[in-house]
C-alpha atoms as a PDB file:
ATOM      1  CA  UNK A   1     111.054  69.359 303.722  1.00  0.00           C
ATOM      2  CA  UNK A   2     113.085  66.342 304.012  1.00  0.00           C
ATOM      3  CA  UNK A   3     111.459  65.278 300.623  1.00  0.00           C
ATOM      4  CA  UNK A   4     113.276  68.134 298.811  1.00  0.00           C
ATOM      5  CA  UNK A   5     116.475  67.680 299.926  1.00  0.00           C
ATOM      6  CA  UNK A   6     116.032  64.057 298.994  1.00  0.00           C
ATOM      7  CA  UNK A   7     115.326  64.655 295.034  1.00  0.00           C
ATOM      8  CA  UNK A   8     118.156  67.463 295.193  1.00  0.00           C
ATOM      9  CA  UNK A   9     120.816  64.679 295.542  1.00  0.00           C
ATOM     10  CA  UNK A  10     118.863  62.334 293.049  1.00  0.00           C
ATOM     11  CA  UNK A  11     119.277  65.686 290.321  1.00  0.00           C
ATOM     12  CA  UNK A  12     122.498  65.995 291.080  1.00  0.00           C
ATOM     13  CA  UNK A  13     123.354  62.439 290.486  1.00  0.00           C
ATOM     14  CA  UNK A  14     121.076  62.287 287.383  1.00  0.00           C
ATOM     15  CA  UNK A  15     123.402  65.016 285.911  1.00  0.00           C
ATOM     16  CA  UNK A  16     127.020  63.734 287.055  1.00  0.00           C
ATOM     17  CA  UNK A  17     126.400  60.437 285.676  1.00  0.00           C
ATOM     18  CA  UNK A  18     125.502  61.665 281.682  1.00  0.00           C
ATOM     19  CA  UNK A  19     127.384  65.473 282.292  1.00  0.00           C
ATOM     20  CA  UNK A  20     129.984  65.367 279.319  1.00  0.00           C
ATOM     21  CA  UNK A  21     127.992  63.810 276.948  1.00  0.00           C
ATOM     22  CA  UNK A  22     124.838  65.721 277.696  1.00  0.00           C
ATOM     23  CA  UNK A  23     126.273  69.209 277.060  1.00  0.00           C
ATOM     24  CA  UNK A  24     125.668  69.008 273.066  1.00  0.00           C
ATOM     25  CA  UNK A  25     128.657  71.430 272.559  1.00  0.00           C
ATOM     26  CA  UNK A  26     131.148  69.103 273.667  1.00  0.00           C
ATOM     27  CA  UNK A  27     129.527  66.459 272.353  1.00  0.00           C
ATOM     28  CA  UNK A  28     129.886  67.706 268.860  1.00  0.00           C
ATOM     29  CA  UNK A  29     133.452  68.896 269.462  1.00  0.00           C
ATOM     30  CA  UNK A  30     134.454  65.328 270.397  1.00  0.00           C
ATOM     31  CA  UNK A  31     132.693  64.257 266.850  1.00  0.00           C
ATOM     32  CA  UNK A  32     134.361  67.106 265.070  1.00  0.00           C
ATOM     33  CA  UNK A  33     137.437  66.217 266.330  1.00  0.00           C
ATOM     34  CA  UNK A  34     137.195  62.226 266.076  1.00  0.00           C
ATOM     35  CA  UNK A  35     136.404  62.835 262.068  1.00  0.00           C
ATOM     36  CA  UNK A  36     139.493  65.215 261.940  1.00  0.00           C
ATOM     37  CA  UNK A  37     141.281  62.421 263.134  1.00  0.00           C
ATOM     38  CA  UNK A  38     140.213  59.870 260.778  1.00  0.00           C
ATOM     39  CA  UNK A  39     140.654  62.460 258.064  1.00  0.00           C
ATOM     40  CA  UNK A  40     144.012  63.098 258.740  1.00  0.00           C
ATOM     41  CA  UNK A  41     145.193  59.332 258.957  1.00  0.00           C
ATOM     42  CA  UNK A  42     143.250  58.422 256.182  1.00  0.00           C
ATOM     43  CA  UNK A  43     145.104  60.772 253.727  1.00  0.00           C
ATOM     44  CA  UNK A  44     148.443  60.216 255.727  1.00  0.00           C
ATOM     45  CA  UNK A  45     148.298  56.455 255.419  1.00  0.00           C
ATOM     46  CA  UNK A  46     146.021  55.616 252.287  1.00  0.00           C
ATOM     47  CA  UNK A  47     145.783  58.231 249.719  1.00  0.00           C
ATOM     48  CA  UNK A  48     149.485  59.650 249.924  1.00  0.00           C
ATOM     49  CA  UNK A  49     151.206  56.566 249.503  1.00  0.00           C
ATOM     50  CA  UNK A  50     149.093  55.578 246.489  1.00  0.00           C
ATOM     51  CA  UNK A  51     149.661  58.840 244.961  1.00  0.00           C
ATOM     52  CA  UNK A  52     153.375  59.050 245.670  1.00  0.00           C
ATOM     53  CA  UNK A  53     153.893  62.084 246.561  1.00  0.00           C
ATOM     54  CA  UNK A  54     155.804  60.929 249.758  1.00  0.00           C
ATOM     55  CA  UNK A  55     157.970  59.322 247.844  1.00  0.00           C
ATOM     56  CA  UNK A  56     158.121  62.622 245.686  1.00  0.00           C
ATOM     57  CA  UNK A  57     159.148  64.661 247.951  1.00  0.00           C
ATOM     58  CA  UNK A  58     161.684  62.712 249.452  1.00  0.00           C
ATOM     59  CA  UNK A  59     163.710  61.520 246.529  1.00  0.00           C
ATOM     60  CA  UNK A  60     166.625  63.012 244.348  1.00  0.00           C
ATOM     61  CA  UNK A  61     167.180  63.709 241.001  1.00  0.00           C
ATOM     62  CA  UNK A  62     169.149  60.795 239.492  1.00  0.00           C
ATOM     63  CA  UNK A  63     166.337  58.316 240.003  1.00  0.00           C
ATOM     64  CA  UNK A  64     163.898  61.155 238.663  1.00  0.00           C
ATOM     65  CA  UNK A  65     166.027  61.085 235.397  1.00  0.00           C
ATOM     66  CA  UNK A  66     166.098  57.045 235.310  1.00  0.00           C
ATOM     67  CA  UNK A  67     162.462  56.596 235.515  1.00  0.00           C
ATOM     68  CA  UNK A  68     162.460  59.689 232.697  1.00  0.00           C
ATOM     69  CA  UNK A  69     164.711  56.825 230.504  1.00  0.00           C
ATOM     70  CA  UNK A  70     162.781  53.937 231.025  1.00  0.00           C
ATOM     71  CA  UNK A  71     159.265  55.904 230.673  1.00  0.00           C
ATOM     72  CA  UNK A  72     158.821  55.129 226.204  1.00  0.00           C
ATOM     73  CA  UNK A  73     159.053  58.818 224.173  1.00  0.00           C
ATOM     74  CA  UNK A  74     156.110  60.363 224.630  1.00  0.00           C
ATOM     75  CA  UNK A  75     155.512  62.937 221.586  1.00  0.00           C
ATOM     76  CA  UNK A  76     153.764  66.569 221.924  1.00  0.00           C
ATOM     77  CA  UNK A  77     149.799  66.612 221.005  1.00  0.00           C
ATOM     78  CA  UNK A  78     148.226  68.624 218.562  1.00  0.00           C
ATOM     79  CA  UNK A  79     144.606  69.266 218.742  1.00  0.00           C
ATOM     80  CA  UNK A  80     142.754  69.439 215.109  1.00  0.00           C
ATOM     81  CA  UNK A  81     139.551  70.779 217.236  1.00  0.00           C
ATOM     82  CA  UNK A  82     136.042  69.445 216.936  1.00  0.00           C
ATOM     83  CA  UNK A  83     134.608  68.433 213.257  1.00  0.00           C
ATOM     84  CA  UNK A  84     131.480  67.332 212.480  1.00  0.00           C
ATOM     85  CA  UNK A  85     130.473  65.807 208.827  1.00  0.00           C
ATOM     86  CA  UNK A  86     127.596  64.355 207.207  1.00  0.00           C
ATOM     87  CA  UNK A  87     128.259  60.715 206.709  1.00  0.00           C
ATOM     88  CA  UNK A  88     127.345  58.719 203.558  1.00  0.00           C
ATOM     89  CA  UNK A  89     123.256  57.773 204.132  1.00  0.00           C
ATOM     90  CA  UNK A  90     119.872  58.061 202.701  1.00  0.00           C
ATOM     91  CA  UNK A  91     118.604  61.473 202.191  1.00  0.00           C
ATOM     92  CA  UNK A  92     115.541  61.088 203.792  1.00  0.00           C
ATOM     93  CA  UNK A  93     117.665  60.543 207.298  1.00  0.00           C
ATOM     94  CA  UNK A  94     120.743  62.191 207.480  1.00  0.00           C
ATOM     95  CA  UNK A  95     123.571  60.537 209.546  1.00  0.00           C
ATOM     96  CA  UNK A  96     126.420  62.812 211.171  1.00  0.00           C
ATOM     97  CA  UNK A  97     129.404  62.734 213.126  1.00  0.00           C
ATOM     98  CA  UNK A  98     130.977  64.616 214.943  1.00  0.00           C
ATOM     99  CA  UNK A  99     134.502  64.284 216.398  1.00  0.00           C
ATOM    100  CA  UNK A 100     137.505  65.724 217.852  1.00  0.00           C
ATOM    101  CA  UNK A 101     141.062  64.155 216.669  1.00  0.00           C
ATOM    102  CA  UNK A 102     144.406  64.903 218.298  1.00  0.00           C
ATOM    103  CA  UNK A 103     147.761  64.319 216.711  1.00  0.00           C
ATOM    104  CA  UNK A 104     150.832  63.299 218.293  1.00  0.00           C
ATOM    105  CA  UNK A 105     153.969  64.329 216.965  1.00  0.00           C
ATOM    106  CA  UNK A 106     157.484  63.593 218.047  1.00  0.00           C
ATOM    107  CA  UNK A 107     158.404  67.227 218.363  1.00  0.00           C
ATOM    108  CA  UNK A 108     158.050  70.228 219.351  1.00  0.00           C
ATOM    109  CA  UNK A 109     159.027  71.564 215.951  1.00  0.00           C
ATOM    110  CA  UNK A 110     156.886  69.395 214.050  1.00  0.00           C
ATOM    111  CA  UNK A 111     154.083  70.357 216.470  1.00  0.00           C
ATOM    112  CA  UNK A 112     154.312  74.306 215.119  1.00  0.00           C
ATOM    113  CA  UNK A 113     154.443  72.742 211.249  1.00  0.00           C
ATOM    114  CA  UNK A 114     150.992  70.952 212.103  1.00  0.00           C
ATOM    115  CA  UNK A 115     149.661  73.589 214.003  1.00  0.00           C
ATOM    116  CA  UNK A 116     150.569  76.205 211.040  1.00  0.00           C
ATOM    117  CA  UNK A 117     149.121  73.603 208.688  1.00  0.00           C
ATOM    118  CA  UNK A 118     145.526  72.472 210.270  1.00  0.00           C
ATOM    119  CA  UNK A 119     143.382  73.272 207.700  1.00  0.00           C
ATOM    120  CA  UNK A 120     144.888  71.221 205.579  1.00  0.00           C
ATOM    121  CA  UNK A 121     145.287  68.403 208.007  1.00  0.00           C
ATOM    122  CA  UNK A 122     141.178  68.917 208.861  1.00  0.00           C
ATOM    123  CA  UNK A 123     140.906  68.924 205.316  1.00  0.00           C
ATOM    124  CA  UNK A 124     142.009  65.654 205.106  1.00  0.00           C
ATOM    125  CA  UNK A 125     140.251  63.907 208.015  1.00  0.00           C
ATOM    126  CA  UNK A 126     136.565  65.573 206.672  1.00  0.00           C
ATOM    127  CA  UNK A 127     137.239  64.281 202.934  1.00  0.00           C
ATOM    128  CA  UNK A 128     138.211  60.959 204.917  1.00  0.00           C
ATOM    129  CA  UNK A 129     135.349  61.108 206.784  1.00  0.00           C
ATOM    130  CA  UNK A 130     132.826  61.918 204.365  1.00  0.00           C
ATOM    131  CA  UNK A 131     133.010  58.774 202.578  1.00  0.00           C
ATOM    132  CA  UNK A 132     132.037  56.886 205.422  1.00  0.00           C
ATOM    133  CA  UNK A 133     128.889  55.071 206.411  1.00  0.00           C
ATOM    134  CA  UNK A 134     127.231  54.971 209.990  1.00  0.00           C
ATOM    135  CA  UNK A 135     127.145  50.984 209.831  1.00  0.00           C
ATOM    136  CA  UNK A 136     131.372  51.075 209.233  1.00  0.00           C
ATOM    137  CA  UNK A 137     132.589  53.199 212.274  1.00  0.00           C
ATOM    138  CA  UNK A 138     130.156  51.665 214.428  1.00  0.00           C
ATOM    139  CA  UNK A 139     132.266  48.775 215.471  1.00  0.00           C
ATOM    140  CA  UNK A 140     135.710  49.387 217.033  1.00  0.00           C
ATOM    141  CA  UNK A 141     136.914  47.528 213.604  1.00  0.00           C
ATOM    142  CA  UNK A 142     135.897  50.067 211.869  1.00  0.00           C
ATOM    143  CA  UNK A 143     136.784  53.113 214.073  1.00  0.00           C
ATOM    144  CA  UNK A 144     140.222  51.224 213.504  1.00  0.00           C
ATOM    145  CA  UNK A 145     140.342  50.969 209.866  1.00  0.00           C
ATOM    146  CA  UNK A 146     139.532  54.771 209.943  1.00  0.00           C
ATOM    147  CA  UNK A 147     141.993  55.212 212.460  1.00  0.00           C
ATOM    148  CA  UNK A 148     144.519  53.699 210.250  1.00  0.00           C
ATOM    149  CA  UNK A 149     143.435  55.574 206.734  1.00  0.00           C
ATOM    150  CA  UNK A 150     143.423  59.112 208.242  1.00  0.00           C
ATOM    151  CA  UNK A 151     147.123  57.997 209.416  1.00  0.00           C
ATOM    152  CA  UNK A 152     147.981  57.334 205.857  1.00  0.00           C
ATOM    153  CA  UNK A 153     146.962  60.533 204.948  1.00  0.00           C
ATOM    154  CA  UNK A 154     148.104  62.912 207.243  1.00  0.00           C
ATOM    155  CA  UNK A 155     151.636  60.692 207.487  1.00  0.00           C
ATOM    156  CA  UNK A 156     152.120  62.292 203.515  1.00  0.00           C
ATOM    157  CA  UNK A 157     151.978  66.040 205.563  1.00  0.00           C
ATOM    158  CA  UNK A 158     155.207  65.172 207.590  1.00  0.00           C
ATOM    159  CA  UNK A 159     158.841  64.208 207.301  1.00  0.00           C
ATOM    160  CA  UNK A 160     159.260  60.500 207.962  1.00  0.00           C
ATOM    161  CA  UNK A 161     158.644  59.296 211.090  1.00  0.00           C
ATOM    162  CA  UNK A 162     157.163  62.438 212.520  1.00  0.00           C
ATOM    163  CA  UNK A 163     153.134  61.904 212.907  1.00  0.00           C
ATOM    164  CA  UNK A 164     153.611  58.914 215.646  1.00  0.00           C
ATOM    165  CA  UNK A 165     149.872  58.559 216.562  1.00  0.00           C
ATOM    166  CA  UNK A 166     146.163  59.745 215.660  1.00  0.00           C
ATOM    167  CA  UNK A 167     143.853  59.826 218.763  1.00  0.00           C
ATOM    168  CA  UNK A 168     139.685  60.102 218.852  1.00  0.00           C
ATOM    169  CA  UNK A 169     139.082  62.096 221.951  1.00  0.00           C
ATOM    170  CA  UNK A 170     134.989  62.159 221.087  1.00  0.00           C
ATOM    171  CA  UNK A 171     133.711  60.148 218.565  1.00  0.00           C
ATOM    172  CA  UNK A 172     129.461  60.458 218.422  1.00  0.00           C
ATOM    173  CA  UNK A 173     127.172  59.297 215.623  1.00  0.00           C
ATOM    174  CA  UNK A 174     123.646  60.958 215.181  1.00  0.00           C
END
Protein backbone atom coordinates (compact mmCIF):
# COMPACT_ATOMS: atom_id res chain seq x y z
CA UNK A 1 0.00 0.00 0.00
CA UNK A 2 2.63 2.43 0.68
CA UNK A 3 4.02 1.47 -2.84
CA UNK A 4 0.95 3.04 -4.52
CA UNK A 5 0.84 6.09 -2.98
CA UNK A 6 4.51 6.36 -3.80
CA UNK A 7 4.12 6.11 -7.84
CA UNK A 8 0.88 8.41 -7.44
CA UNK A 9 3.18 11.41 -6.62
CA UNK A 10 5.87 10.22 -9.25
CA UNK A 11 2.55 10.45 -12.04
CA UNK A 12 1.70 13.45 -10.88
CA UNK A 13 5.08 14.94 -11.20
CA UNK A 14 5.67 13.16 -14.57
CA UNK A 15 2.63 15.19 -15.84
CA UNK A 16 3.27 18.78 -14.18
CA UNK A 17 6.66 18.89 -15.48
CA UNK A 18 5.68 18.36 -19.61
CA UNK A 19 1.60 19.50 -18.92
CA UNK A 20 1.34 22.47 -21.52
CA UNK A 21 3.26 21.09 -24.06
CA UNK A 22 1.88 17.60 -23.82
CA UNK A 23 -1.79 18.53 -24.41
CA UNK A 24 -1.40 18.51 -28.44
CA UNK A 25 -4.27 21.12 -28.66
CA UNK A 26 -2.41 23.77 -27.13
CA UNK A 27 0.49 22.79 -28.53
CA UNK A 28 -0.72 23.42 -32.00
CA UNK A 29 -2.50 26.63 -30.99
CA UNK A 30 0.83 28.06 -29.77
CA UNK A 31 2.26 26.99 -33.47
CA UNK A 32 -0.79 28.41 -35.14
CA UNK A 33 -0.45 31.38 -33.45
CA UNK A 34 3.54 31.82 -33.56
CA UNK A 35 3.15 31.50 -37.66
CA UNK A 36 0.30 34.15 -37.49
CA UNK A 37 2.73 36.19 -35.95
CA UNK A 38 5.47 35.87 -38.31
CA UNK A 39 2.91 36.26 -41.05
CA UNK A 40 1.71 39.35 -39.97
CA UNK A 41 5.22 41.08 -39.44
CA UNK A 42 6.50 39.70 -42.40
CA UNK A 43 3.93 41.47 -44.69
CA UNK A 44 3.89 44.55 -42.25
CA UNK A 45 7.62 45.05 -42.41
CA UNK A 46 8.89 43.39 -45.78
CA UNK A 47 6.41 43.09 -48.46
CA UNK A 48 4.40 46.45 -47.84
CA UNK A 49 7.16 48.68 -47.90
CA UNK A 50 8.55 47.19 -51.12
CA UNK A 51 5.27 47.43 -52.70
CA UNK A 52 4.44 50.93 -51.52
CA UNK A 53 1.34 50.83 -50.70
CA UNK A 54 2.10 52.44 -47.23
CA UNK A 55 3.36 55.08 -48.78
CA UNK A 56 0.13 54.99 -51.04
CA UNK A 57 -2.10 55.36 -48.75
CA UNK A 58 -0.63 57.95 -46.85
CA UNK A 59 0.28 60.52 -49.42
CA UNK A 60 -1.63 63.42 -51.27
CA UNK A 61 -2.33 64.31 -54.54
CA UNK A 62 0.25 66.91 -55.65
CA UNK A 63 3.15 64.49 -55.41
CA UNK A 64 0.78 61.83 -57.18
CA UNK A 65 0.57 64.37 -60.13
CA UNK A 66 4.54 65.10 -60.03
CA UNK A 67 5.58 61.59 -60.28
CA UNK A 68 2.59 61.47 -63.21
CA UNK A 69 5.09 64.43 -64.96
CA UNK A 70 8.24 62.94 -64.57
CA UNK A 71 6.89 59.23 -65.46
CA UNK A 72 7.83 59.53 -69.92
CA UNK A 73 4.20 59.44 -72.06
CA UNK A 74 3.15 56.25 -72.06
CA UNK A 75 0.77 55.67 -75.26
CA UNK A 76 -2.53 53.33 -75.31
CA UNK A 77 -1.89 49.57 -76.75
CA UNK A 78 -3.57 48.04 -79.46
CA UNK A 79 -3.61 44.38 -79.78
CA UNK A 80 -3.39 43.03 -83.63
CA UNK A 81 -4.23 39.40 -82.00
CA UNK A 82 -2.33 36.22 -82.70
CA UNK A 83 -1.02 35.48 -86.48
CA UNK A 84 0.60 32.71 -87.61
CA UNK A 85 2.35 32.47 -91.30
CA UNK A 86 4.29 30.11 -93.21
CA UNK A 87 7.78 31.41 -93.46
CA UNK A 88 9.97 31.26 -96.62
CA UNK A 89 11.57 27.34 -96.54
CA UNK A 90 11.87 24.18 -98.41
CA UNK A 91 8.73 22.46 -99.23
CA UNK A 92 9.58 19.31 -98.03
CA UNK A 93 9.69 21.00 -94.26
CA UNK A 94 7.55 23.72 -93.75
CA UNK A 95 8.67 26.47 -91.26
CA UNK A 96 5.92 28.67 -89.38
CA UNK A 97 5.46 31.33 -87.04
CA UNK A 98 3.31 32.32 -85.12
CA UNK A 99 3.03 35.62 -83.21
CA UNK A 100 1.08 38.13 -81.44
CA UNK A 101 2.06 42.02 -82.07
CA UNK A 102 0.74 44.94 -80.06
CA UNK A 103 0.80 48.53 -81.16
CA UNK A 104 1.26 51.48 -79.15
CA UNK A 105 -0.24 54.57 -80.10
CA UNK A 106 -0.12 57.97 -78.54
CA UNK A 107 -3.86 58.25 -78.26
CA UNK A 108 -6.79 57.28 -77.46
CA UNK A 109 -8.19 58.49 -80.76
CA UNK A 110 -5.66 57.00 -82.83
CA UNK A 111 -6.20 53.78 -80.84
CA UNK A 112 -10.10 53.55 -82.32
CA UNK A 113 -8.49 54.46 -86.07
CA UNK A 114 -6.18 51.25 -85.60
CA UNK A 115 -8.60 49.27 -84.00
CA UNK A 116 -11.27 50.14 -86.93
CA UNK A 117 -8.41 49.46 -89.34
CA UNK A 118 -6.74 45.92 -88.19
CA UNK A 119 -7.12 44.04 -91.05
CA UNK A 120 -5.30 46.13 -92.87
CA UNK A 121 -2.64 46.64 -90.29
CA UNK A 122 -2.48 42.43 -90.00
CA UNK A 123 -2.37 42.64 -93.55
CA UNK A 124 0.68 44.27 -93.47
CA UNK A 125 2.63 42.44 -90.74
CA UNK A 126 1.62 38.75 -92.63
CA UNK A 127 2.87 40.13 -96.18
CA UNK A 128 5.94 41.34 -93.95
CA UNK A 129 6.22 38.27 -92.48
CA UNK A 130 5.90 36.00 -95.24
CA UNK A 131 9.00 36.93 -96.85
CA UNK A 132 10.96 35.89 -94.08
CA UNK A 133 13.25 32.97 -93.43
CA UNK A 134 13.55 30.88 -90.10
CA UNK A 135 17.49 31.46 -90.09
CA UNK A 136 16.72 35.66 -90.14
CA UNK A 137 14.36 36.09 -87.06
CA UNK A 138 16.23 33.67 -85.17
CA UNK A 139 18.71 36.05 -83.74
CA UNK A 140 17.50 39.11 -81.77
CA UNK A 141 19.21 41.05 -84.93
CA UNK A 142 16.91 39.88 -86.89
CA UNK A 143 13.71 39.96 -84.72
CA UNK A 144 15.02 43.70 -84.76
CA UNK A 145 15.33 44.36 -88.33
CA UNK A 146 11.72 42.94 -88.53
CA UNK A 147 10.82 44.94 -85.73
CA UNK A 148 11.94 47.95 -87.52
CA UNK A 149 10.35 47.07 -91.23
CA UNK A 150 6.83 46.28 -89.89
CA UNK A 151 7.29 49.92 -88.20
CA UNK A 152 7.88 51.35 -91.58
CA UNK A 153 4.92 49.96 -92.75
CA UNK A 154 2.33 50.38 -90.44
CA UNK A 155 3.93 54.16 -89.64
CA UNK A 156 2.36 54.92 -93.58
CA UNK A 157 -1.36 53.90 -91.73
CA UNK A 158 -1.08 56.92 -89.26
CA UNK A 159 -0.72 60.66 -89.03
CA UNK A 160 2.85 61.58 -88.16
CA UNK A 161 4.07 60.74 -85.09
CA UNK A 162 1.19 58.60 -84.00
CA UNK A 163 2.37 54.69 -84.12
CA UNK A 164 5.18 55.27 -81.22
CA UNK A 165 6.13 51.54 -80.78
CA UNK A 166 5.59 47.85 -82.21
CA UNK A 167 5.83 45.16 -79.45
CA UNK A 168 6.24 41.02 -79.92
CA UNK A 169 4.31 39.69 -77.01
CA UNK A 170 4.94 35.80 -78.41
CA UNK A 171 7.19 35.22 -80.98
CA UNK A 172 7.59 31.03 -81.69
CA UNK A 173 9.17 29.36 -84.71
CA UNK A 174 8.12 25.71 -85.68
Amino acid sequence: MADKKDEVPEESAAKAKGGLFENKAILLGIIVLVQVILAFGLTQFVIVPKLGAGAAATTTEEPVADAAEEMPSMGVLVGLNEIIVTLQSSPSRPRYLRITVDLEVKDQVTADLATARIPQLRDAVIMTLSGKTAEELNSPEGRKGLRDEIFRKIDSSFPDGALMNIYFSDLVIQ
